[in-house]
N, C-alpha and C. Protein backbone atom coordinates (compact mmCIF):
# COMPACT_ATOMS: atom_id res chain seq x y z
N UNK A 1 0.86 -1.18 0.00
CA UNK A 1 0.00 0.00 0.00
C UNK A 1 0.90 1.24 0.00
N UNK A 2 0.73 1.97 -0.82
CA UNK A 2 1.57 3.26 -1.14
C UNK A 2 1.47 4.11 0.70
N UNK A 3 2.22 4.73 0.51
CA UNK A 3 2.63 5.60 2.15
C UNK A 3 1.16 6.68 1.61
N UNK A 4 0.80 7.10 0.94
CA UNK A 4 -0.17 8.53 0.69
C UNK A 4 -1.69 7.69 1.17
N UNK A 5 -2.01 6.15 0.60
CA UNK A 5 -3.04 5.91 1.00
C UNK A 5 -3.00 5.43 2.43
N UNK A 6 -1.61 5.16 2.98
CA UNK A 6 -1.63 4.54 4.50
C UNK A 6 -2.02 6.06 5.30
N UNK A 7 -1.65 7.12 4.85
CA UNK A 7 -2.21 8.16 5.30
C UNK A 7 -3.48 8.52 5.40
N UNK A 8 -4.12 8.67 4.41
CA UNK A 8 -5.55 9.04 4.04
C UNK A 8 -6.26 7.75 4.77
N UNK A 9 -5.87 6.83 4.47
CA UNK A 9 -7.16 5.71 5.29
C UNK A 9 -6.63 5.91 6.75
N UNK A 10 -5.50 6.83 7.53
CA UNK A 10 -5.50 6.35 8.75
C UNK A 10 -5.96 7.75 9.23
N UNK A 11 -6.23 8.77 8.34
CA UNK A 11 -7.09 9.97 8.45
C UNK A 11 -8.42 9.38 8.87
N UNK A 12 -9.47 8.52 8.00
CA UNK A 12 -10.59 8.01 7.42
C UNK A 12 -11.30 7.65 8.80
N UNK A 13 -10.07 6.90 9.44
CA UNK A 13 -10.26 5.72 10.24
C UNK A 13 -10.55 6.87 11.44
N UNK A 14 -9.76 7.80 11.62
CA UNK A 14 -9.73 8.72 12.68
C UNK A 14 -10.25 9.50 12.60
N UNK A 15 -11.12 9.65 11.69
CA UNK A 15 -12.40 10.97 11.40
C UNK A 15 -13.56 10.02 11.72
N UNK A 16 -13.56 9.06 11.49
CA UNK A 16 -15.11 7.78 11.36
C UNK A 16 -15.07 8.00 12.95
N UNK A 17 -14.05 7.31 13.70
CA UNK A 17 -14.03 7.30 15.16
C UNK A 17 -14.44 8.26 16.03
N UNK A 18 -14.20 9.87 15.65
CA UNK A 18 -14.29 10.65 16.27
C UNK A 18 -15.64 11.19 16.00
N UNK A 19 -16.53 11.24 14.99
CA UNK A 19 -17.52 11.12 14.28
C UNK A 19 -18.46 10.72 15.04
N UNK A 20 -18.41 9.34 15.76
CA UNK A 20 -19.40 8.20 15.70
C UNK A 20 -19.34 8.60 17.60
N UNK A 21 -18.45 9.39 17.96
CA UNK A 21 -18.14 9.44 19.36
C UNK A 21 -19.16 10.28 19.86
N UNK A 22 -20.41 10.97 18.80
CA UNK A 22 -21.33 11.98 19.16
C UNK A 22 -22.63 11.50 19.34
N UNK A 23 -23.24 11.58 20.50
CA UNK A 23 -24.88 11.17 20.90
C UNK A 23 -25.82 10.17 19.26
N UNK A 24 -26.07 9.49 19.68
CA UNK A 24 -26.46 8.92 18.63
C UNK A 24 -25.90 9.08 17.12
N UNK A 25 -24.78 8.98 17.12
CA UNK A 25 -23.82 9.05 15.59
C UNK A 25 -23.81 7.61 15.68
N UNK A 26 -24.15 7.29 14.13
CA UNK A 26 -24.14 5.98 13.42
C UNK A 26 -23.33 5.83 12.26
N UNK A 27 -23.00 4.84 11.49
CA UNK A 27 -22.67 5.06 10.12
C UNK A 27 -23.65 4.57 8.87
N UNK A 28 -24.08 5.02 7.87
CA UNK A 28 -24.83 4.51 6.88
C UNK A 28 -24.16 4.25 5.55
N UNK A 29 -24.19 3.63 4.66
CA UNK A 29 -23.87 3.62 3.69
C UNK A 29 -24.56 3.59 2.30
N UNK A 30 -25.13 5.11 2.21
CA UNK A 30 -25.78 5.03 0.76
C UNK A 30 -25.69 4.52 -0.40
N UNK A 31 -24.50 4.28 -0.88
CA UNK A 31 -23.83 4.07 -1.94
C UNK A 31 -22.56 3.46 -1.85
N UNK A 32 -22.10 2.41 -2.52
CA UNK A 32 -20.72 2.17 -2.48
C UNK A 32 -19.64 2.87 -2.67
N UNK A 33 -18.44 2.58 -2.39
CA UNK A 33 -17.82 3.47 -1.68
C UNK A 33 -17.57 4.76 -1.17
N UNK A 34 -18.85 4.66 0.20
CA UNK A 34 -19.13 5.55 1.50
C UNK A 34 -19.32 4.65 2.24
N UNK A 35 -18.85 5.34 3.67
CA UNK A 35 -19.49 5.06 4.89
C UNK A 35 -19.61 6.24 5.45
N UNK A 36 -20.79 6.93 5.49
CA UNK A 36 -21.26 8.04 6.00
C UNK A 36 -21.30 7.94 7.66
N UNK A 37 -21.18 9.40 7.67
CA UNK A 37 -22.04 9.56 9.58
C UNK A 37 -22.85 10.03 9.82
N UNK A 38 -24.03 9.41 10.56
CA UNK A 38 -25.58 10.15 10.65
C UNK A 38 -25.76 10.27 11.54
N UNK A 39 -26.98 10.70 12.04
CA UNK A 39 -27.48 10.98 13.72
C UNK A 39 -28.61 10.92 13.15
N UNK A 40 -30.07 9.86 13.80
CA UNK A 40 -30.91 9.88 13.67
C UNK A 40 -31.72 9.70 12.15
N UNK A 41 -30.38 9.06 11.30
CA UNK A 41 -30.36 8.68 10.23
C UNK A 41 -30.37 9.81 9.22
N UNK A 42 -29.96 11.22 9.35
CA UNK A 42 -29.62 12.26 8.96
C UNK A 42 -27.84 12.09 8.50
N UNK A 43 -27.31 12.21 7.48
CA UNK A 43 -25.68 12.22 7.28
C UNK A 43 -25.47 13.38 7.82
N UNK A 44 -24.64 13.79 8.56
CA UNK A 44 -24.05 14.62 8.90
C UNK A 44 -22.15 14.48 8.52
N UNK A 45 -21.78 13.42 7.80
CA UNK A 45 -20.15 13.62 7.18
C UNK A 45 -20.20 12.78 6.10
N UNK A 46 -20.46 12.86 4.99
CA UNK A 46 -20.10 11.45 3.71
C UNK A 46 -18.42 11.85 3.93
N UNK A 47 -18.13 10.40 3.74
CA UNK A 47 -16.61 10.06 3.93
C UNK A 47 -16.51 8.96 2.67
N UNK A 48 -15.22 9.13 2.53
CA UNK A 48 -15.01 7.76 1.43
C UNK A 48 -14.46 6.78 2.12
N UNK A 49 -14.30 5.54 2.04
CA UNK A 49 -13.87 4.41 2.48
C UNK A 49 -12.01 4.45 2.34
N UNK A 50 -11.41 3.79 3.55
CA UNK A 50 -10.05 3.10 3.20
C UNK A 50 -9.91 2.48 1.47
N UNK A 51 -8.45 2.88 1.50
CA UNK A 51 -8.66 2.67 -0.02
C UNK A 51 -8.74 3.41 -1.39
N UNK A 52 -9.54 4.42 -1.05
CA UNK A 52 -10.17 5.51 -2.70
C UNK A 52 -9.56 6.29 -1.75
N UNK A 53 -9.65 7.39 -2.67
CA UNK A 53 -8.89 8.58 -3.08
C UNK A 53 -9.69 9.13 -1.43
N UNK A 54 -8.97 10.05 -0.96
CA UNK A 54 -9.95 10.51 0.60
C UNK A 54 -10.72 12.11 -0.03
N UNK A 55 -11.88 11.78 0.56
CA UNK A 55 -12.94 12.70 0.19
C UNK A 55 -13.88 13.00 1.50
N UNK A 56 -14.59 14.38 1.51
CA UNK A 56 -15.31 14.39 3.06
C UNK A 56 -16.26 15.61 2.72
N UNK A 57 -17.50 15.24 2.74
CA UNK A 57 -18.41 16.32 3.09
C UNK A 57 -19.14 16.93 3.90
N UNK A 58 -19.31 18.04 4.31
CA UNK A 58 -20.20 17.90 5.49
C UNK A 58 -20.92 19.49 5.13
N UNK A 59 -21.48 19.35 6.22
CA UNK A 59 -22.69 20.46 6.35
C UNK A 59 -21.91 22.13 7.04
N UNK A 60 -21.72 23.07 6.71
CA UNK A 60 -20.98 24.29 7.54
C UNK A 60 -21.60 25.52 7.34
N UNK A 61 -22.80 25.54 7.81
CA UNK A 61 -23.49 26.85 8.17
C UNK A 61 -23.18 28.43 8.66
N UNK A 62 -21.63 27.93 9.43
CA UNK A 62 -20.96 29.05 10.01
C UNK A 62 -19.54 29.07 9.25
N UNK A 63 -18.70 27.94 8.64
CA UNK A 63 -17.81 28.59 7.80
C UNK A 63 -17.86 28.12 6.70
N UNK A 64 -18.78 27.73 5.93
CA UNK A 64 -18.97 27.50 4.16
C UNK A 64 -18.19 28.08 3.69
N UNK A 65 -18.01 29.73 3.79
CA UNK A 65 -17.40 30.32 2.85
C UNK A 65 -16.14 30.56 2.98
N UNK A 66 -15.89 30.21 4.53
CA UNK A 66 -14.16 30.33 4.54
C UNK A 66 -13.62 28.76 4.05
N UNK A 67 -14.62 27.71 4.31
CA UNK A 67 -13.48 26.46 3.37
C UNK A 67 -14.08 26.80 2.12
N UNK A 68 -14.37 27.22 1.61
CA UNK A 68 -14.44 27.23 0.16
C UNK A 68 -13.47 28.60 -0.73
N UNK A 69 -12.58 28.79 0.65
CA UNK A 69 -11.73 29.56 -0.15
C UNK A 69 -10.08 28.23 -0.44
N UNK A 70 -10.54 26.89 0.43
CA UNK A 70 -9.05 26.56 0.14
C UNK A 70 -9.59 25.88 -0.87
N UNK A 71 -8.03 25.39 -1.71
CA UNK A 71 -8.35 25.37 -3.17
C UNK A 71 -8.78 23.84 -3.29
N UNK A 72 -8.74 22.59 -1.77
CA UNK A 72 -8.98 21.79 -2.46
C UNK A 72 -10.80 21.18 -2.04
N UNK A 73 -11.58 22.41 -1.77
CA UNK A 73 -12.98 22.46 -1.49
C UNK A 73 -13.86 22.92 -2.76
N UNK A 74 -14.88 22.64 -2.15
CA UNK A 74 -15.95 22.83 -3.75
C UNK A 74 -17.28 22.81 -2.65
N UNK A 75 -18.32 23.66 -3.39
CA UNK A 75 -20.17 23.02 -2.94
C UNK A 75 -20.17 21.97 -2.90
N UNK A 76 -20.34 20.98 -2.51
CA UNK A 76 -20.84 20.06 -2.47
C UNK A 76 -22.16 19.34 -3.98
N UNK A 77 -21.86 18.26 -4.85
CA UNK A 77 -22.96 18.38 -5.56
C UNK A 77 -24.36 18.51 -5.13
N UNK A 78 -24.96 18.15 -6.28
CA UNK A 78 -26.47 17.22 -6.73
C UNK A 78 -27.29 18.38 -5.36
N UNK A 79 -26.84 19.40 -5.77
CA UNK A 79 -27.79 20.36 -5.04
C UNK A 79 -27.47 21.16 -3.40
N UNK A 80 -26.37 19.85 -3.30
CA UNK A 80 -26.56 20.29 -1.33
C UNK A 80 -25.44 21.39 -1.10
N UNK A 81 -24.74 21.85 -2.18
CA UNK A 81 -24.00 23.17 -2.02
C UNK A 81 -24.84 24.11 -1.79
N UNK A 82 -25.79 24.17 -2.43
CA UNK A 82 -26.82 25.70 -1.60
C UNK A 82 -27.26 25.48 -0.55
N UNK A 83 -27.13 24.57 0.33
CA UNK A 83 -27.45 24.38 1.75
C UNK A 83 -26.40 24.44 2.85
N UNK A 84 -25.00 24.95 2.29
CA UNK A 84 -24.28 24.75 3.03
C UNK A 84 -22.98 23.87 2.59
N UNK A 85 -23.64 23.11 1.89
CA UNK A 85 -22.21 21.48 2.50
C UNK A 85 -20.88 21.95 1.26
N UNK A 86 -20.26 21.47 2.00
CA UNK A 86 -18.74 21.50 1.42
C UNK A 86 -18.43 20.12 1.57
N UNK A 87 -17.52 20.32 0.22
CA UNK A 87 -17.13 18.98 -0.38
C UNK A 87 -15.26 18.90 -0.49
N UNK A 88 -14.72 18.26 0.19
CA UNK A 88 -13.16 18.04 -0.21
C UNK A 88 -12.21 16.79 -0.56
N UNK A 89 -11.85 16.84 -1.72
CA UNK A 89 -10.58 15.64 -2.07
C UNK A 89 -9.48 15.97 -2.29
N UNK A 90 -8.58 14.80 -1.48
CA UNK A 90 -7.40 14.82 -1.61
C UNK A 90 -6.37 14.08 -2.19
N UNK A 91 -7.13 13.86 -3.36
CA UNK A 91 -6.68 12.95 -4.81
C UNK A 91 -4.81 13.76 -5.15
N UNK A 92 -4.46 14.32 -5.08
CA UNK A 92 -3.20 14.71 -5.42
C UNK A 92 -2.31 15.42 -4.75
N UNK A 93 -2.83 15.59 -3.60
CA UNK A 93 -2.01 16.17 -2.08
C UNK A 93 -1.12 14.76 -1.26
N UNK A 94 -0.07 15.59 -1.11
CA UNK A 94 1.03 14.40 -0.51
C UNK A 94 0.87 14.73 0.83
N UNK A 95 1.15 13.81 1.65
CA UNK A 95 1.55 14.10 3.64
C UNK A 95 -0.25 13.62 3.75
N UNK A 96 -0.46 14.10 5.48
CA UNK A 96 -1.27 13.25 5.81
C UNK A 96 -2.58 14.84 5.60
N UNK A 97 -3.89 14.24 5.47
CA UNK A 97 -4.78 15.56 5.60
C UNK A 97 -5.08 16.16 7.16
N UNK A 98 -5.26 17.01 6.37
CA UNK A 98 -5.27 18.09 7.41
C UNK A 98 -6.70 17.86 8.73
N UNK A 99 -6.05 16.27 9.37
CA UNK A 99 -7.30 16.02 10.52
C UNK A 99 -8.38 16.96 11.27
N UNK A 100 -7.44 17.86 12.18
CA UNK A 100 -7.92 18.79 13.17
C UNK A 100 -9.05 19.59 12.00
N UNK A 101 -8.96 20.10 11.11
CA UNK A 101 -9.90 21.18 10.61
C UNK A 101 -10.76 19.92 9.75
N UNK A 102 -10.79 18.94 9.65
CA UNK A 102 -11.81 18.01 9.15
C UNK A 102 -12.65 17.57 10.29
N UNK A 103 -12.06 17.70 12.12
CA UNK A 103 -12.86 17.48 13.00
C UNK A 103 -13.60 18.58 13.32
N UNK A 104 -13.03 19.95 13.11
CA UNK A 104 -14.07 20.90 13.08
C UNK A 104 -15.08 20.69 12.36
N UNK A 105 -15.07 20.86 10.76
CA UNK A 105 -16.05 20.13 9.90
C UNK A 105 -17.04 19.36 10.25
N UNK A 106 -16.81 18.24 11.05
CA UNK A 106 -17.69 17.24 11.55
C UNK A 106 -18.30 17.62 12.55
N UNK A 107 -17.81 18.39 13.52
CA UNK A 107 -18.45 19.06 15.03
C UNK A 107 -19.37 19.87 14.38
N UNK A 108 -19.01 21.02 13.06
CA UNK A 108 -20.05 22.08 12.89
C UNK A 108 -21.24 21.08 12.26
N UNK A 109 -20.63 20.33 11.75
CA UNK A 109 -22.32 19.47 10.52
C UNK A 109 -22.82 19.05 11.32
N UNK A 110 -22.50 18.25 12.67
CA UNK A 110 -22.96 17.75 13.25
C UNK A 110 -23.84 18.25 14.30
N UNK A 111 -23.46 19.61 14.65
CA UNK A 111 -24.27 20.43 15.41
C UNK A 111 -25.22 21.25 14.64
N UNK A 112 -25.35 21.24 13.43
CA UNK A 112 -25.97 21.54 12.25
C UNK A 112 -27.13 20.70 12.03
N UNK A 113 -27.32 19.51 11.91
CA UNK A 113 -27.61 18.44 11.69
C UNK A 113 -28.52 17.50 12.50
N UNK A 114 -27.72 17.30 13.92
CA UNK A 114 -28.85 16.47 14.93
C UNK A 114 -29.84 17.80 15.77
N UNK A 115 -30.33 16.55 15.96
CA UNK A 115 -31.75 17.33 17.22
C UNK A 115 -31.05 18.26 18.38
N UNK A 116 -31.78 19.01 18.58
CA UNK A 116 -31.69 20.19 19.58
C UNK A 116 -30.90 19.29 20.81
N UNK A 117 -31.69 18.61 21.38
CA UNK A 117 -31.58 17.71 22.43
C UNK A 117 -30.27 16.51 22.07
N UNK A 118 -29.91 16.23 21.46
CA UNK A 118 -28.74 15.68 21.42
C UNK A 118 -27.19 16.44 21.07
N UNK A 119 -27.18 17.80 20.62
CA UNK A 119 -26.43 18.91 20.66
C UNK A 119 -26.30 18.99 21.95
N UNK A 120 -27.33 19.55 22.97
CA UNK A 120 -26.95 19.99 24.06
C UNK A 120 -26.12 19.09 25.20
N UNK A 121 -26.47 17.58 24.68
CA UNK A 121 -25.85 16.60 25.54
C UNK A 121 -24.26 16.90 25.41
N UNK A 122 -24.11 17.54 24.50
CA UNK A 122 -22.25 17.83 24.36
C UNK A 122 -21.45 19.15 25.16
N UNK A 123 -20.70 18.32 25.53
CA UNK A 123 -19.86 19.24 26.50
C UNK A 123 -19.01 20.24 26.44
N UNK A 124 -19.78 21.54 27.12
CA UNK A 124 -19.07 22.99 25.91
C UNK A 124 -20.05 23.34 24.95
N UNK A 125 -22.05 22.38 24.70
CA UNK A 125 -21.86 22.89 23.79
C UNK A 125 -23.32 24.48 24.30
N UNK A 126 -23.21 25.33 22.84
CA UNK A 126 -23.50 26.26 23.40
C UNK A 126 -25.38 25.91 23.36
N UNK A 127 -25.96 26.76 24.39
CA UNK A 127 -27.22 26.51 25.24
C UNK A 127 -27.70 27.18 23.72
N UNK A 128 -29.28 26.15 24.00
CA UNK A 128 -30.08 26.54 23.04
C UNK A 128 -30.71 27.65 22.32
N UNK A 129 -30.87 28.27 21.49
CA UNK A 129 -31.40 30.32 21.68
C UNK A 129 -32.81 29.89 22.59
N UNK A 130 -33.15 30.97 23.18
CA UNK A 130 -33.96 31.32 24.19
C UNK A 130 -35.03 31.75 23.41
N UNK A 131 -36.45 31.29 23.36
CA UNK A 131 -37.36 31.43 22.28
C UNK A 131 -38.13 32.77 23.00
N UNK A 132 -38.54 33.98 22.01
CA UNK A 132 -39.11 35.02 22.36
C UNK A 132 -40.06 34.66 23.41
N UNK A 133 -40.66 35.54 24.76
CA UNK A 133 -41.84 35.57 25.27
C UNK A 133 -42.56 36.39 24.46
N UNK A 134 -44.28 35.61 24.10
CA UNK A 134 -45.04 36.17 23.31
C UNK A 134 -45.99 37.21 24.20
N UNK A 135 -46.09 38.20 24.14
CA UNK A 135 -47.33 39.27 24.80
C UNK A 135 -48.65 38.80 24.11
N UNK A 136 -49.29 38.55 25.38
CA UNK A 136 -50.92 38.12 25.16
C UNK A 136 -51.46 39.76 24.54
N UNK A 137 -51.90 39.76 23.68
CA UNK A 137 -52.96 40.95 23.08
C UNK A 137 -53.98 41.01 23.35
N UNK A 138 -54.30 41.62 24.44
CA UNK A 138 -55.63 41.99 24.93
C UNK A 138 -55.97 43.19 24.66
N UNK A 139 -57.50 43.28 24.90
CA UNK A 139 -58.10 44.57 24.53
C UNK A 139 -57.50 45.82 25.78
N UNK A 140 -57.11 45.23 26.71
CA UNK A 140 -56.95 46.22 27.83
C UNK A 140 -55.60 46.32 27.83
N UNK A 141 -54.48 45.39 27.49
CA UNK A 141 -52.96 46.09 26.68
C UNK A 141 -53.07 47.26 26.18
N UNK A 142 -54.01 47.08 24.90
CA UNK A 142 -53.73 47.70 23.73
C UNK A 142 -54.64 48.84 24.04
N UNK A 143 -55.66 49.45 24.79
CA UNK A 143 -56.20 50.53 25.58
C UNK A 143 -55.18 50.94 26.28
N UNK A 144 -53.92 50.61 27.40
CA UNK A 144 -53.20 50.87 28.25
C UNK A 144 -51.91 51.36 27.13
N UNK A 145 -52.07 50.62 26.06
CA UNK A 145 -50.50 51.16 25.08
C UNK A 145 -50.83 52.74 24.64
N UNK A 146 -52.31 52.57 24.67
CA UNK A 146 -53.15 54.04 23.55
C UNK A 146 -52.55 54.81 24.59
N UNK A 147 -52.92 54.58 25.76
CA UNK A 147 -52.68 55.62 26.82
C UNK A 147 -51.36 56.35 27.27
N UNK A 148 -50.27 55.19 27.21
CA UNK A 148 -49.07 56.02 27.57
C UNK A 148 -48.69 56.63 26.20
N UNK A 149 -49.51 56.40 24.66
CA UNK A 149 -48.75 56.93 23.38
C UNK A 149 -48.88 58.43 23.43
């Protein structure tokens, strides 16, 4: 096995792991060669398998547009680039990929991705937004609003 794929599959192996380490993270496999990561049967990372060329998508709501300035990112196809997802291969890059910012990747899709309630089970992560209190509209509000106008 060439030294570039002992890299990339021991990337693969260590992105799947760290992946699957989140509240109900599973793996699915839509299609041959993937083994995706889901939550609640939602993908939240297509990954390529040990073996092929290393590839990784995920969902990034908060930095889409900063990985899509490095050169080896793209939208994501078959539509899910306007939602966010970024797509990266590392078909012709030598040394090992760049792990740490592919686990960011996976933390943001993934907090992107699962239920409210299984986000919060994570440690550090940030508390849910606080949903507006609604003002009851009553006739005697809206007499009392006339009054101080």
């Amino acid at each position: 096995m060439p030294r570039k794929t002992k890299l990339t599959d021991a990337a693969l192996k260590e992105l799947r792991a760290f992946g699957l380490a989140y509240p109900g993270a599973h793996t699915k496999s839509p299609w041959p060669g993937h083994l995706d990561l889901a939550v609640k049967d939602k993908t939240f990372a297509y990954l390529s398998i040990e073996g092929e060329p290393f590839s990784i998508s995920c969902k990034l709501p908060q930095s889409c547009s900063a990985a899509l300035m490095l050169p080896v990112a793209k939208p994501t196809g078959y539509g899910l680039g306007k939602s966010g997802w970024v797509s990266a291969t590392l078909s012709d890059v030598d040394g090992a990929p760049p792990v740490e910012m592919f686990k960011a990747w996976i933390d943001e899709s993934y907090r992107a991705q699962a239920p409210k309630k299984l986000v919060a089970q994570l440690a550090g992560a940030p508390a849910p937004p606080a949903k507006p209190a609604r003002a009851k509209a009553t006739k005697a509000s809206a007499k009392r609003a006339t009054k101080l106008a």
